[in-house]
Protein backbone atom coordinates (compact mmCIF):
# COMPACT_ATOMS: atom_id res chain seq x y z
CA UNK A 1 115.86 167.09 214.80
CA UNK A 2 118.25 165.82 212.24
CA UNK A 3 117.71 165.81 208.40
CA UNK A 4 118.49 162.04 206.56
CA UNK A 5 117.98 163.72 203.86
CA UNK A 6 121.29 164.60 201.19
CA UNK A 7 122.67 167.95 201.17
CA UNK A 8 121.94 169.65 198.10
CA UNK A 9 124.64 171.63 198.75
CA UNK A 10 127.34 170.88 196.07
CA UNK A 11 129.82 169.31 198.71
CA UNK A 12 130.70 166.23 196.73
CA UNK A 13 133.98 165.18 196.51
CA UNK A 14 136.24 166.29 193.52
CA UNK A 15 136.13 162.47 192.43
CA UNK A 16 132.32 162.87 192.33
CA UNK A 17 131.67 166.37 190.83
CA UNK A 18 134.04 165.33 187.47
CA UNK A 19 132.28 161.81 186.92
CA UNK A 20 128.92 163.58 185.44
CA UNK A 21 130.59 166.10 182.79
CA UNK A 22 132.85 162.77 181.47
CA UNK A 23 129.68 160.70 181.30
CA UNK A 24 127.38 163.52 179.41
CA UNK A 25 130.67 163.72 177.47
CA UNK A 26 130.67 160.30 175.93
CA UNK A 27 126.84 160.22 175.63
CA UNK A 28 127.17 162.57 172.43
CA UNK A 29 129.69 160.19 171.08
CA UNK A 30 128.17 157.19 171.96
CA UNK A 31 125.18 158.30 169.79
CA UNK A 32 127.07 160.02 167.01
CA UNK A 33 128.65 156.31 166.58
CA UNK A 34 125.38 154.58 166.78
CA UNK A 35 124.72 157.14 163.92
CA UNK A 36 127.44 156.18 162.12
CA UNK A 37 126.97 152.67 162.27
CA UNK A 38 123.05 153.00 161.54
CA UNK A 39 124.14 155.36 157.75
CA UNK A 40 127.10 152.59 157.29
CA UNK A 41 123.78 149.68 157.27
CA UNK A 42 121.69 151.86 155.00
CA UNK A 43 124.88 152.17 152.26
CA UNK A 44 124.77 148.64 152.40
CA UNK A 45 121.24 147.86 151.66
CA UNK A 46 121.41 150.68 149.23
CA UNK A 47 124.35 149.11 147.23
CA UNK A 48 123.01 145.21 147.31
CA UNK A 49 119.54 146.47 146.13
CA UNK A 50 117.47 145.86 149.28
CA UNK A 51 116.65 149.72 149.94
CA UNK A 52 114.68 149.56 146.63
CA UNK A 53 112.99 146.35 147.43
CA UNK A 54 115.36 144.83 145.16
CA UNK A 55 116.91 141.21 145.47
CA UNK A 56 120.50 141.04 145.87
CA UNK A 57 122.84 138.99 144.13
CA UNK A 58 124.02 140.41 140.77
CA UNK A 59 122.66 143.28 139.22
CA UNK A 60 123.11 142.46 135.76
CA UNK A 61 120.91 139.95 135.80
CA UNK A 62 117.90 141.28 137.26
CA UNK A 63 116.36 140.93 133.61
CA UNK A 64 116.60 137.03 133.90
CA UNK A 65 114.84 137.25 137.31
CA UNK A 66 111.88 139.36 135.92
CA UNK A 67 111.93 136.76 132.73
CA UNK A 68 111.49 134.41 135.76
CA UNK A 69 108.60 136.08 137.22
CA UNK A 70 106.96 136.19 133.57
CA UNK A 71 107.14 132.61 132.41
CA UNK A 72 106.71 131.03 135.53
CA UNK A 73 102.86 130.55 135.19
CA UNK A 74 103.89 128.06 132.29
CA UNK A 75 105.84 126.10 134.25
CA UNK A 76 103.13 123.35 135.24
CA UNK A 77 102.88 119.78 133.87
CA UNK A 78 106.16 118.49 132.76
CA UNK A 79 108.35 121.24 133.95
CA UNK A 80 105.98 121.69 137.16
CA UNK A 81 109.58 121.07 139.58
CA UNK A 82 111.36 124.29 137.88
CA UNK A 83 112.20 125.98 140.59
CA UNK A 84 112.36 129.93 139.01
CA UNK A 85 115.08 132.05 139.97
CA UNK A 86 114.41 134.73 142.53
CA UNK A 87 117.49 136.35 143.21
CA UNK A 88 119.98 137.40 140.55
CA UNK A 89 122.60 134.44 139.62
CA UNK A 90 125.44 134.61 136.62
CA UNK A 91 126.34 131.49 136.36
CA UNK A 92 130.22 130.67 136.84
CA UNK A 93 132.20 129.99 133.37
CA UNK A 94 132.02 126.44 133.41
CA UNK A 95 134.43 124.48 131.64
CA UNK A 96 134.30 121.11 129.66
CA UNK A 97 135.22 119.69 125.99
CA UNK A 98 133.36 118.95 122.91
CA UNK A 99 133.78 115.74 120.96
CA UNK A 100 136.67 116.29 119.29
CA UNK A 101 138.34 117.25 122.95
CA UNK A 102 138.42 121.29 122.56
CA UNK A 103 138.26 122.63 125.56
CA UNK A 104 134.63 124.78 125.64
CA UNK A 105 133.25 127.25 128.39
CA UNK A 106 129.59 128.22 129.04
CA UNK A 107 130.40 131.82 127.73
CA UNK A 108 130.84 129.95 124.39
CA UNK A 109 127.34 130.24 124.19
CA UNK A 110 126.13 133.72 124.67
CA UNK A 111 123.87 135.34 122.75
CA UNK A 112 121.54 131.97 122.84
CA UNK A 113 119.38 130.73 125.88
CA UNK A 114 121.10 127.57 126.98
CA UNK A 115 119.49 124.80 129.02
CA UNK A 116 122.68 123.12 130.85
CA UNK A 117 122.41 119.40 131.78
CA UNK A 118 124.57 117.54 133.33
CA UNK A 119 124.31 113.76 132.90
CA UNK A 120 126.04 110.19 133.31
CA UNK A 121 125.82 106.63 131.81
CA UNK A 122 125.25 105.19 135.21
CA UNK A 123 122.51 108.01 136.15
CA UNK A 124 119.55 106.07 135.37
CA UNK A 125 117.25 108.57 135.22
CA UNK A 126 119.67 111.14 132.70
CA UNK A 127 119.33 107.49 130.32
CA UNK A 128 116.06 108.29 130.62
CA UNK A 129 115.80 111.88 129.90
CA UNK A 130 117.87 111.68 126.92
CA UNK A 131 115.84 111.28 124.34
CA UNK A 132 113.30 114.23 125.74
CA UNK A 133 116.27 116.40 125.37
CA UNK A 134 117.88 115.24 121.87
CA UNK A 135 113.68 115.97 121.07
CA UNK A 136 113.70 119.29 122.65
CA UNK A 137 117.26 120.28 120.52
CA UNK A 138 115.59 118.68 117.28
CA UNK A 139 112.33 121.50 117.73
CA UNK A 140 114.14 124.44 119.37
CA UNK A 141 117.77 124.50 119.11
CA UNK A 142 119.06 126.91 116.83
CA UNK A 143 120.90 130.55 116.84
CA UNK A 144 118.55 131.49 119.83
CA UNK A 145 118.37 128.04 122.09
CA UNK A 146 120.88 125.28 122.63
CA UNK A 147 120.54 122.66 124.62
CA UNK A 148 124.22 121.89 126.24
CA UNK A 149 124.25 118.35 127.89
CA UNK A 150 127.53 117.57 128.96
CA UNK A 151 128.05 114.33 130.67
CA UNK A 152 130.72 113.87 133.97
CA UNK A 153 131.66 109.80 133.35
CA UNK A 154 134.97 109.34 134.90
CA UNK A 155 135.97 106.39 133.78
CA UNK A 156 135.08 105.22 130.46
CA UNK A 157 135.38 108.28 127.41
CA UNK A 158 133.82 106.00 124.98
CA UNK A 159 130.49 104.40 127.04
CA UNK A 160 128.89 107.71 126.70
CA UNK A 161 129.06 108.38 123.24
CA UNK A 162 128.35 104.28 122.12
CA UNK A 163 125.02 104.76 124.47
CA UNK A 164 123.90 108.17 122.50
CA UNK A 165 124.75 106.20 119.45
CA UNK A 166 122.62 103.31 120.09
CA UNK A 167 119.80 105.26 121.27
CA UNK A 168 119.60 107.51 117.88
CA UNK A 169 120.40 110.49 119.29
CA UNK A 170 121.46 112.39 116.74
CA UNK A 171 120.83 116.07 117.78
CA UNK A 172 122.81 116.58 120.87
CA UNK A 173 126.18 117.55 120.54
CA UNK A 174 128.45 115.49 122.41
CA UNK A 175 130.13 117.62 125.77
CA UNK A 176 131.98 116.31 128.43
CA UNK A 177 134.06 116.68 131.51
CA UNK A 178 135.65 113.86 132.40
CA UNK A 179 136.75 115.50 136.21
CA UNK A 180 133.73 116.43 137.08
CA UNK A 181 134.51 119.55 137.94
CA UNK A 182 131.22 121.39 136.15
CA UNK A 183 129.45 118.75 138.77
CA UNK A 184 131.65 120.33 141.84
CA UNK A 185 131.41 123.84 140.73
CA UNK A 186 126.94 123.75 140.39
CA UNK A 187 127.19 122.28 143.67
CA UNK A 188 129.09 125.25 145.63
CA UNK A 189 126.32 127.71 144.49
CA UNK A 190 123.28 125.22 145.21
CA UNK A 191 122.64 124.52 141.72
CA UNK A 192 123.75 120.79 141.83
CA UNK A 193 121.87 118.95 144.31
CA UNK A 194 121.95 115.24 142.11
CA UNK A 195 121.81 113.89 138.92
CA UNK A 196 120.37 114.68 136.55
CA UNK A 197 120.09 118.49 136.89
CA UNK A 198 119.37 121.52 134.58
CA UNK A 199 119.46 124.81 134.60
CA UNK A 200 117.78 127.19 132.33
CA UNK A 201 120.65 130.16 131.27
CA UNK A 202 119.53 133.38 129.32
CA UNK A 203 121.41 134.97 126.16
CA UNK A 204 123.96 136.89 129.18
CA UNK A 205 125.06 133.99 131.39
CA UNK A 206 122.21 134.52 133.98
CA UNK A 207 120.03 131.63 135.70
CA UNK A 208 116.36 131.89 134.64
CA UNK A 209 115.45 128.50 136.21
CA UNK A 210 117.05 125.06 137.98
CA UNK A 211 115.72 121.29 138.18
CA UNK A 212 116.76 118.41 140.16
CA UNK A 213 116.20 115.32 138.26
CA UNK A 214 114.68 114.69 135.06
CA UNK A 215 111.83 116.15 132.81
CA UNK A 216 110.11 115.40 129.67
CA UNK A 217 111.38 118.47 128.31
CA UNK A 218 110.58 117.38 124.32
CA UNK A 219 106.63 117.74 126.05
CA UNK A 220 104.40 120.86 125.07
CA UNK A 221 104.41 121.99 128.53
CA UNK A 222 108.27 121.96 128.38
CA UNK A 223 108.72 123.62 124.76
CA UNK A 224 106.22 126.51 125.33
CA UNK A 225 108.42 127.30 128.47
CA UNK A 226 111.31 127.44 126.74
CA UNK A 227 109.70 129.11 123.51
CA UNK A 228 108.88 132.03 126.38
CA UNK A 229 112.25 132.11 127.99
CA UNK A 230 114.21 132.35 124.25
CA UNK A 231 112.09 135.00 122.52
CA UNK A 232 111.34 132.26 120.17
């Protein structure tokens, strides 16, 4: 009677009996890389922030996020569309001019909470919005707050400052950037999405809050916000 069965004799070709060491060769590698790969992800989360349950984005302005987290039960009412920052955001050093033409960057203002605007003469809702704001700089703007609209008309230098004129609106100071370019450079980290839009900047640079379109931001809703967010 034969036996189907294999021979468990060791008569395997020479082909056959060196294919097993190789492959419980590599197995130790193959895992010491998957190792490797595995401490290379935890470094990672570890340096953005994540491994402490922290958001990423840039450190140095975690404090604006947990100002975020504080004032945002005040931001109901008129301010209820501020959306409050989650993740930490400096905001890039945006450039524009003042009203006698010197050239002026955001950093110009540190040391002061800053609510950024941008706005237009043919934005019918900034026309709008204008006087809230010019009301909001007349009760809060100071050493501590400043409210920083600068318009983006393209066309016409002198339209925006005869329509501020003939509206009495007296405590703005006049900014502008005739390119654009403060538009363009919101817009490539999500903070320009139309016109009007704000964004609510602590004493370091960092975003506390963003809103597309306008507000009545001379309301009591809006000035106990921003009373909270400048230490005021």
């Amino acid at each position: 009677m034969t036996n189907d069965k294999p021979d468990p004799s060791p008569d395997q070709s020479p082909d056959q009996s060196l294919a097993r060491p190789a492959a419980s060769r590599r197995t130790p590698l193959l895992i010491g890389a998957v190792v490797a790969i595995a401490a290379l992800g935890m470094v990672g989360l570890y340096g953005s922030g994540l491994w402490h349950g922290r958001p990423a984005g840039d450190q140095a302005c975690l404090p604006a996020v947990d100002l975020a987290k504080k004032i945002a039960p005040l931001a109901h009412g008129e301010v209820a569309a501020l959306t409050m920052a989650a993740t930490p955001l400096k905001l890039p050093d945006l450039a524009f001019e003042d009203a006698n033409g010197a050239h002026k960057k955001l950093s110009d203002f540190r040391g002061r909470t800053v609510l950024l605007n941008l706005w237009a003469t043919w934005c019918v809702p900034c026309r709008k919005e204008m006087p809230a704001l010019d009301g909001l700089q007349a009760k809060l703007g100071g050493p501590d707050f400043q409210v920083v609209a600068v318009n983006i008309d393209t066309r016409d230098p002198d339209k925006p400052k005869a329509f501020l004129a003939d509206a009495k609106l007296t405590k703005l100071d006049y900014f502008s950037d005739a390119k654009a370019k403060v538009f363009q450079d919101l817009k490539s980290i999500g903070r320009a999405l139309g016109m009007p839009t704000s964004v609510l900047i602590d004493s370091a640079g960092c975003e506390i809050a963003t809103i597309a379109g306008p507000a009545e931001w001379d309301s009591d809703d809006a000035v106990k916000l921003i009373t909270a967010a400048s230490g005021l």
